[in-house]
N, C-alpha and C. Protein backbone atom coordinates (compact mmCIF):
# COMPACT_ATOMS: atom_id res chain seq x y z
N UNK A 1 116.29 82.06 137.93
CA UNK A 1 115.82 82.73 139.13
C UNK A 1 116.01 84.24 138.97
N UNK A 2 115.21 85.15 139.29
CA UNK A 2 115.24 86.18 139.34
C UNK A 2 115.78 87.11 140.35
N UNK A 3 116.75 88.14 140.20
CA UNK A 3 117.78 88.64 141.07
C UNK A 3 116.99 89.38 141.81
N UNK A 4 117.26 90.16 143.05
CA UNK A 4 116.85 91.03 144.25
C UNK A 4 115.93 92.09 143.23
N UNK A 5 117.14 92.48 142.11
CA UNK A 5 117.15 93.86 141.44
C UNK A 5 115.66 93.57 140.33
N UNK A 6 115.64 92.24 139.95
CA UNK A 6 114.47 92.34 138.96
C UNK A 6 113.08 92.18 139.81
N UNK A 7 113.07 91.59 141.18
CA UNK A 7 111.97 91.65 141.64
C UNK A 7 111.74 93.15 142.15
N UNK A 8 112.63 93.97 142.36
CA UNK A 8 112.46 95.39 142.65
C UNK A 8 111.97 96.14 141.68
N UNK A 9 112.23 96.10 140.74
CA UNK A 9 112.13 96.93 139.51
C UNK A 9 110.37 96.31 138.81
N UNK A 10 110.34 95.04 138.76
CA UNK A 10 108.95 94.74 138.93
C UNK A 10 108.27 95.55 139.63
N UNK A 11 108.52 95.34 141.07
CA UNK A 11 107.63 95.94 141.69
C UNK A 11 106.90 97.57 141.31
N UNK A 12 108.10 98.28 141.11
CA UNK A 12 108.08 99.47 140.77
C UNK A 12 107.40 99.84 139.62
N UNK A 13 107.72 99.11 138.68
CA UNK A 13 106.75 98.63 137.08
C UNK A 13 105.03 99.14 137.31
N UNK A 14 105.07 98.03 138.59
CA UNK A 14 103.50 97.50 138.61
C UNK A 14 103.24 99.02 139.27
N UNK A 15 103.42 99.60 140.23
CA UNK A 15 103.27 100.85 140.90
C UNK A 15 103.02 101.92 140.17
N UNK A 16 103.96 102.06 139.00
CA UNK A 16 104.02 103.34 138.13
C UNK A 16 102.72 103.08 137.19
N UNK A 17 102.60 101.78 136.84
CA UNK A 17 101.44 101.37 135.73
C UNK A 17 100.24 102.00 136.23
N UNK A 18 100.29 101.07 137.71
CA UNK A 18 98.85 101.31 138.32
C UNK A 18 98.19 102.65 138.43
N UNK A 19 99.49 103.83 138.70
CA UNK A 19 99.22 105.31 138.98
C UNK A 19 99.33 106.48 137.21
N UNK A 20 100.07 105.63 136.55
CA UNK A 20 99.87 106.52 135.37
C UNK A 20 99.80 105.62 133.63
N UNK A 21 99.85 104.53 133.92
CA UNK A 21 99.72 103.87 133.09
C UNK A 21 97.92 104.10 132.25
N UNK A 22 98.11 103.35 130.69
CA UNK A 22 96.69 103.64 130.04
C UNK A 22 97.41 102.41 128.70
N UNK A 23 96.20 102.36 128.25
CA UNK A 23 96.11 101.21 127.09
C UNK A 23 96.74 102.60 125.74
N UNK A 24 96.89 101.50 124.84
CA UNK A 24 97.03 102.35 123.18
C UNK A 24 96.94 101.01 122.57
N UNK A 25 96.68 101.74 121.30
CA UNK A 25 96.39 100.25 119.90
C UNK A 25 97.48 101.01 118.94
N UNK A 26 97.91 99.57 119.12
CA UNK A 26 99.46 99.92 117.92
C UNK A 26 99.01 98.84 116.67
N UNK A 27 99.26 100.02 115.94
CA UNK A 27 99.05 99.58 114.19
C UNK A 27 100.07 99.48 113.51
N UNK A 28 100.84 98.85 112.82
CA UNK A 28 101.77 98.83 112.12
C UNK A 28 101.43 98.82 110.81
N UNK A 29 102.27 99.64 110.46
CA UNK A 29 102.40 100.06 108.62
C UNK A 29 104.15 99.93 108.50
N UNK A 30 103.90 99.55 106.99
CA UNK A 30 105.51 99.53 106.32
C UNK A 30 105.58 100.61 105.35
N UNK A 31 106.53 101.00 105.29
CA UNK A 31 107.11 102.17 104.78
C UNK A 31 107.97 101.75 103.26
N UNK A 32 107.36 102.62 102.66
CA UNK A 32 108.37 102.59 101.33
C UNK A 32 108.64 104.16 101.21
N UNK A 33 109.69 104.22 99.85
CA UNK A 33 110.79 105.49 99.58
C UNK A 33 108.89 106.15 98.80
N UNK A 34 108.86 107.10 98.85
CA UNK A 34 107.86 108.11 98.47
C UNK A 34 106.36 108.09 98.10
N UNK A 35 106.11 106.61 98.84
CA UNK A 35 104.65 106.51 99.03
C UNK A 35 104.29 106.74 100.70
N UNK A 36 102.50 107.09 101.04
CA UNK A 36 101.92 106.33 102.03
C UNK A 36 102.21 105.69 102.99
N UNK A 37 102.82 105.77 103.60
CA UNK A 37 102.43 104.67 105.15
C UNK A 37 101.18 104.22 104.63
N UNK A 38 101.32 102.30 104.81
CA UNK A 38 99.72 101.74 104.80
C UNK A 38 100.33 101.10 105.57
N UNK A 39 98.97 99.69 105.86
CA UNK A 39 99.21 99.00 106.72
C UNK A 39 99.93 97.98 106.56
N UNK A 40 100.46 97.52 107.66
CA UNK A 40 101.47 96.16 107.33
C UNK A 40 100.37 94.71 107.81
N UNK A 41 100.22 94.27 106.04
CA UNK A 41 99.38 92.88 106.34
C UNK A 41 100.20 92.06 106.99
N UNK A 42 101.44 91.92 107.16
CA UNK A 42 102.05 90.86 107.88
C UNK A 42 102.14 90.62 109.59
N UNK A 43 101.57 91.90 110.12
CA UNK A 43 101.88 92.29 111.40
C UNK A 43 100.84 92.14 111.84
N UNK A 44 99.56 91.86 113.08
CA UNK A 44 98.67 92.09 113.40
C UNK A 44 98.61 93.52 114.45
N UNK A 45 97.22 94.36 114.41
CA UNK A 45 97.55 95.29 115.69
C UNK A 45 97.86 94.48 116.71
N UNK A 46 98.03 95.61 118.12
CA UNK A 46 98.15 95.06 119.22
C UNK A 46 97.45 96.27 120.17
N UNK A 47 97.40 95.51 121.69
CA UNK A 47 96.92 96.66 122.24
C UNK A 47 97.98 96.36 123.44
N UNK A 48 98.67 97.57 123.85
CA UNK A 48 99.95 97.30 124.64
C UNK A 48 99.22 98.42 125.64
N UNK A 49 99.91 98.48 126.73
CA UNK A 49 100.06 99.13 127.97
C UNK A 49 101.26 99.93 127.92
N UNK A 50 101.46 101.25 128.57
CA UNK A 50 102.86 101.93 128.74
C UNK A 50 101.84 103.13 129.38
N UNK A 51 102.96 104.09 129.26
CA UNK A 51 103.13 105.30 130.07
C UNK A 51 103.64 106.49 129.00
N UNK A 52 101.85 107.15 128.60
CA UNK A 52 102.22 108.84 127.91
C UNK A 52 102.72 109.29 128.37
N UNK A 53 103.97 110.31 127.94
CA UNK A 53 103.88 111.94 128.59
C UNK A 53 103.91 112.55 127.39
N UNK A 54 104.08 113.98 127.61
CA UNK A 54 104.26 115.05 126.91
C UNK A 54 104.94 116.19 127.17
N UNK A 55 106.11 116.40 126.99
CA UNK A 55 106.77 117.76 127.87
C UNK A 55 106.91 118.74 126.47
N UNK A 56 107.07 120.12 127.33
CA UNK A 56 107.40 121.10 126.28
C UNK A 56 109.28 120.85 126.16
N UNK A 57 109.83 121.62 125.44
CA UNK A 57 111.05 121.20 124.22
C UNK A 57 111.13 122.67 123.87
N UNK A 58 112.20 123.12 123.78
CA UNK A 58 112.55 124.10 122.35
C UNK A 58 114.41 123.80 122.37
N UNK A 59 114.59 124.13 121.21
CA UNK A 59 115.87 124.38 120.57
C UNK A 59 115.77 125.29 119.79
N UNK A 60 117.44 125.97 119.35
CA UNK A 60 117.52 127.23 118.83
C UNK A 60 118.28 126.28 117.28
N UNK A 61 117.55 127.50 116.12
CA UNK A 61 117.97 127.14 114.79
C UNK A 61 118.84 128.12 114.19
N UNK A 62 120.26 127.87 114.34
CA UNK A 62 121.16 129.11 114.28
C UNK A 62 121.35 129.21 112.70
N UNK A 63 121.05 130.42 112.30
CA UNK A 63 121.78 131.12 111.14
C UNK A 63 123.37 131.13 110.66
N UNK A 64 123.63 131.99 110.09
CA UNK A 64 124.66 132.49 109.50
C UNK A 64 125.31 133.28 110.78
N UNK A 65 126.57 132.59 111.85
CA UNK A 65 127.46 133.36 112.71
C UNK A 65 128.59 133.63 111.80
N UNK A 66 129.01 135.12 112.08
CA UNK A 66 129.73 135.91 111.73
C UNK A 66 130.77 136.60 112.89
N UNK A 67 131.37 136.36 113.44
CA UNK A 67 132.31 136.58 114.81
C UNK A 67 130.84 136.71 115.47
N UNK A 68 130.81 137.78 116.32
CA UNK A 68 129.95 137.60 117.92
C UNK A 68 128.49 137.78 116.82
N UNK A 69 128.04 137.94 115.62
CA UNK A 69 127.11 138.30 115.30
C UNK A 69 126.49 136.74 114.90
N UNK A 70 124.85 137.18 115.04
CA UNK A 70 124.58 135.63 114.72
C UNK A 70 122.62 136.22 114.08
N UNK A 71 123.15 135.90 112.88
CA UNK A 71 121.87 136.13 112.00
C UNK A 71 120.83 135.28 111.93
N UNK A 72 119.56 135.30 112.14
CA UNK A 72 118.97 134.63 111.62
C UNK A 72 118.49 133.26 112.60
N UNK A 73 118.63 133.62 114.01
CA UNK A 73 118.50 132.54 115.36
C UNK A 73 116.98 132.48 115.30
N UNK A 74 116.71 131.75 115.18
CA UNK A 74 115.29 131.36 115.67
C UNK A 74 115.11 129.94 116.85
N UNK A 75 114.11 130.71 117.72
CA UNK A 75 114.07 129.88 118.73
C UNK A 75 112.73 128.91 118.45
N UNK A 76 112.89 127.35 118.38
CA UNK A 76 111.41 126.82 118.08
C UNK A 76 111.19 125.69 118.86
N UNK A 77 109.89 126.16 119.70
CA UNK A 77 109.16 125.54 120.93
C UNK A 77 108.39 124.24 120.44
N UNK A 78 108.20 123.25 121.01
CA UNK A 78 107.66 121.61 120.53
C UNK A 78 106.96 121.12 121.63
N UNK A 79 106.66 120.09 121.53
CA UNK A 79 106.29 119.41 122.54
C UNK A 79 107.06 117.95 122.31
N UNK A 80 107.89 117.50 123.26
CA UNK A 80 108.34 115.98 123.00
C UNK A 80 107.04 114.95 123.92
N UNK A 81 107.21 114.12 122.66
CA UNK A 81 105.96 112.87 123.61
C UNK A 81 106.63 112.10 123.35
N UNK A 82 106.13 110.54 124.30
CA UNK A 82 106.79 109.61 124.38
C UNK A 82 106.11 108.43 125.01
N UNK A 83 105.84 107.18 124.75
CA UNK A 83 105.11 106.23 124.92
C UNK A 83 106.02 105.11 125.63
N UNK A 84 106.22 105.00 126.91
CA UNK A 84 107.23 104.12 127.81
C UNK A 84 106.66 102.91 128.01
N UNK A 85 107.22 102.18 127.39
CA UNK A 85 106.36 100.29 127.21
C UNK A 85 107.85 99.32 128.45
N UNK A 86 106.93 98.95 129.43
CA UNK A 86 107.78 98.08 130.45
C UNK A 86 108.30 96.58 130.15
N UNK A 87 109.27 96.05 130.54
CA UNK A 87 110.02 94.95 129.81
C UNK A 87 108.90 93.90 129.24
N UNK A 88 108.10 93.68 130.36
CA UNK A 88 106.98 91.55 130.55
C UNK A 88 105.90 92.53 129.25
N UNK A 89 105.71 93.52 129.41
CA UNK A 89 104.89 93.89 127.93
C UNK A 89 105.21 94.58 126.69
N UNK A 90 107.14 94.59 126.60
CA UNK A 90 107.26 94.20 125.50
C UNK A 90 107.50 93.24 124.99
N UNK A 91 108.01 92.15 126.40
CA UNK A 91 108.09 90.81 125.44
C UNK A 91 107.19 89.99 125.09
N UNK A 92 105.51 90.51 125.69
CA UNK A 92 104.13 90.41 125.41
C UNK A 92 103.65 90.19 123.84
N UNK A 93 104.65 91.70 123.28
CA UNK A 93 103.98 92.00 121.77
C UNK A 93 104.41 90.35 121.16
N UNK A 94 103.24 90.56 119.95
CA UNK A 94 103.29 90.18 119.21
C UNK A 94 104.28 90.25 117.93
N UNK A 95 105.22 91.59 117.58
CA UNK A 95 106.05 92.13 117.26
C UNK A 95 106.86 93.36 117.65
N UNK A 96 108.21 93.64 117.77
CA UNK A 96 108.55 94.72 117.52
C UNK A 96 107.89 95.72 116.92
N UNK A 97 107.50 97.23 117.87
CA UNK A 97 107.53 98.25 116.67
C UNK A 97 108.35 98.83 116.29
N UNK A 98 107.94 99.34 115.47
CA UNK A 98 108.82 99.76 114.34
C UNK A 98 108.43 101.09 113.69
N UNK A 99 109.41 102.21 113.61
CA UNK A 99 109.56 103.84 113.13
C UNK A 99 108.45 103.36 112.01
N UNK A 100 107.09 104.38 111.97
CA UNK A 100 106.43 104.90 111.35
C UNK A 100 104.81 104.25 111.79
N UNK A 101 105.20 103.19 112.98
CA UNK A 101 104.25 102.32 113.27
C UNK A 101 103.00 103.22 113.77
N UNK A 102 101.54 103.04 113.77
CA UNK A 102 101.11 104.28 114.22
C UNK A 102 100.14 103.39 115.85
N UNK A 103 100.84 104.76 116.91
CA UNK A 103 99.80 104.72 118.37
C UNK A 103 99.03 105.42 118.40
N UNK A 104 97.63 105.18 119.25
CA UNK A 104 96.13 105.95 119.10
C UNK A 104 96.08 105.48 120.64
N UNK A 105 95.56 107.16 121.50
CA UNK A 105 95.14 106.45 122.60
C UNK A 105 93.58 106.82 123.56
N UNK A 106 92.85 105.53 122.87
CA UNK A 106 91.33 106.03 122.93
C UNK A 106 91.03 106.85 124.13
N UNK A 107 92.04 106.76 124.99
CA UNK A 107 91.47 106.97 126.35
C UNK A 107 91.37 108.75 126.79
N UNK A 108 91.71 109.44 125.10
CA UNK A 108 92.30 110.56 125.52
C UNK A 108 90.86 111.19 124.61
N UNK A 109 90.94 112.40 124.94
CA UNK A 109 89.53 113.25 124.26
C UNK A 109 90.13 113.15 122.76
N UNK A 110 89.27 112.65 121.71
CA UNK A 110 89.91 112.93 120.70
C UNK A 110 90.69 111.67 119.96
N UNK A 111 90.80 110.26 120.92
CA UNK A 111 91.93 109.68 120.66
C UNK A 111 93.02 110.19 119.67
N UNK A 112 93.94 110.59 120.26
CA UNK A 112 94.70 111.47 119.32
C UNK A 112 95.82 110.34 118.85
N UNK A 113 96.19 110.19 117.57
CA UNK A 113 97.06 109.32 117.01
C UNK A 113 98.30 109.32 116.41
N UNK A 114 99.29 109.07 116.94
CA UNK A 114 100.75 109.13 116.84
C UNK A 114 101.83 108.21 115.99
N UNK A 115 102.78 108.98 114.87
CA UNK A 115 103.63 108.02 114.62
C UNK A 115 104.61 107.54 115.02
N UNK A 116 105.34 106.32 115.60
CA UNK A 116 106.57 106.25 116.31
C UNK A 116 108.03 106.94 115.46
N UNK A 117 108.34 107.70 115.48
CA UNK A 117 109.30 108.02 115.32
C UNK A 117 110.53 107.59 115.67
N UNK A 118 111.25 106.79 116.84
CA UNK A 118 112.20 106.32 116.85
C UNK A 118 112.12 105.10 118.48
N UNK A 119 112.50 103.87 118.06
CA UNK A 119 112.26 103.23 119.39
C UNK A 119 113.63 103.49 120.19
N UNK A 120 113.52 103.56 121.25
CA UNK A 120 114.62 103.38 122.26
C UNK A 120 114.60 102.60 123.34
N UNK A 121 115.11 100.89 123.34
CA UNK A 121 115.29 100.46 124.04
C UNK A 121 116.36 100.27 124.86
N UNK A 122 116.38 100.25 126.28
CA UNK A 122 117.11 100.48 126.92
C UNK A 122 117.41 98.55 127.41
N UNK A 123 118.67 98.06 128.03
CA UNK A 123 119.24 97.17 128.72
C UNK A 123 118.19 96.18 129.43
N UNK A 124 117.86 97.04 129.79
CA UNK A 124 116.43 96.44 130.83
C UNK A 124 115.47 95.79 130.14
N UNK A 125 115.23 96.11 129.38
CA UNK A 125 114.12 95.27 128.16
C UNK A 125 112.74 95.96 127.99
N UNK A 126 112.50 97.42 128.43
CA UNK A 126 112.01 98.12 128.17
C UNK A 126 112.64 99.46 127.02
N UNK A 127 111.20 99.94 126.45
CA UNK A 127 111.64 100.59 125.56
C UNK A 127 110.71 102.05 125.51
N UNK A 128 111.32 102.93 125.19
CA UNK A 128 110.75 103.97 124.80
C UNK A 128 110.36 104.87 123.43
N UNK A 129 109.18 104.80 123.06
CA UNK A 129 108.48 104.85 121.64
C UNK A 129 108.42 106.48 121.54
N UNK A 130 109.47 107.12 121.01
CA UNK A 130 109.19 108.90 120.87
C UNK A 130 108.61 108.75 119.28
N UNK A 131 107.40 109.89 119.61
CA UNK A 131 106.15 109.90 118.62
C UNK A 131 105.84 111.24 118.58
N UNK A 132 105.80 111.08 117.51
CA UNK A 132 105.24 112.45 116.54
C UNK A 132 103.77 112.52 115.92
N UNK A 133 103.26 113.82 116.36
CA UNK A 133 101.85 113.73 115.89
C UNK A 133 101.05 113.12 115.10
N UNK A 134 100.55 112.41 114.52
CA UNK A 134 99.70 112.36 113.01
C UNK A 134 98.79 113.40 112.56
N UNK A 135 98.86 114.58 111.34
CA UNK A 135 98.14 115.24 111.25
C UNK A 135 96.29 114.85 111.23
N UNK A 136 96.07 113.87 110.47
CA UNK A 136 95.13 112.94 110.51
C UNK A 136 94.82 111.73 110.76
N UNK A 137 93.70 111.55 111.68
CA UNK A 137 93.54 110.63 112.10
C UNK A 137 93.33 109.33 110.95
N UNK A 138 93.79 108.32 111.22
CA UNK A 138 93.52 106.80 110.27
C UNK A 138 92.38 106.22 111.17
């Protein structure tokens, strides 16, 4: 049976989907030490549901400090993105993704296509896919 708290959080799921949610096609590739990302024949794509964003980011890249002196600071501006997949559609997939897996999301000018860089799932059974550009599209 499902607690007060999971029919709430459902609810909320379905709300956030409905207002900012969008499709992506997740491709999986396996990774070896100094080749290519190709594709992973063992995995099939998928097409999952979640929630883009994109915020701006900077951190500072400190030099050589010398008492109050500090050589060589450079400040460098990013953009963090991030692909928020809700619990009932990750336990949907067909597999785990997995760091280097690549997201494309047609729905955007350009479908612009992303590698997962690191999953973060949280307790809840949702997870969050932070992704890094792909210079070229596959």
């Amino acid at each position: 049976m499902r607690s007060p708290f999971d029919i709430l959080d459902a609810a909320a799921v379905t709300a956030v989907m409905a207002a900012y949610g969008e499709r992506a096609i997740l491709r999986p590739r396996r990774s070896e030490q100094y080749a290519e990302r190709a594709a992973d024949a063992d995995r099939n794509g998928a097409i999952v549901s979640g929630i883009f964003s994109a915020r701006p980011t900077s951190f500072d890249l400190h030099g050589q400090a010398r008492g109050a002196e500090l050589d060589g600071t450079t400040r460098v501006n990013a953009a963090r993105s991030e692909f928020w997949i809700g619990r009932e559609q990750a336990e949907a997939l067909p597999f785990r993704p997995a760091k280097g897996d690549l997201l494309t999301l047609p729905g955007r000018p350009g479908s612009p296509t992303y590698a997962i860089s690191a999953i973060q799932p949280t307790s809840m059974g949702d997870m969050a896919c932070l992704l890094v550009r792909e210079d070229q599209p596959e």
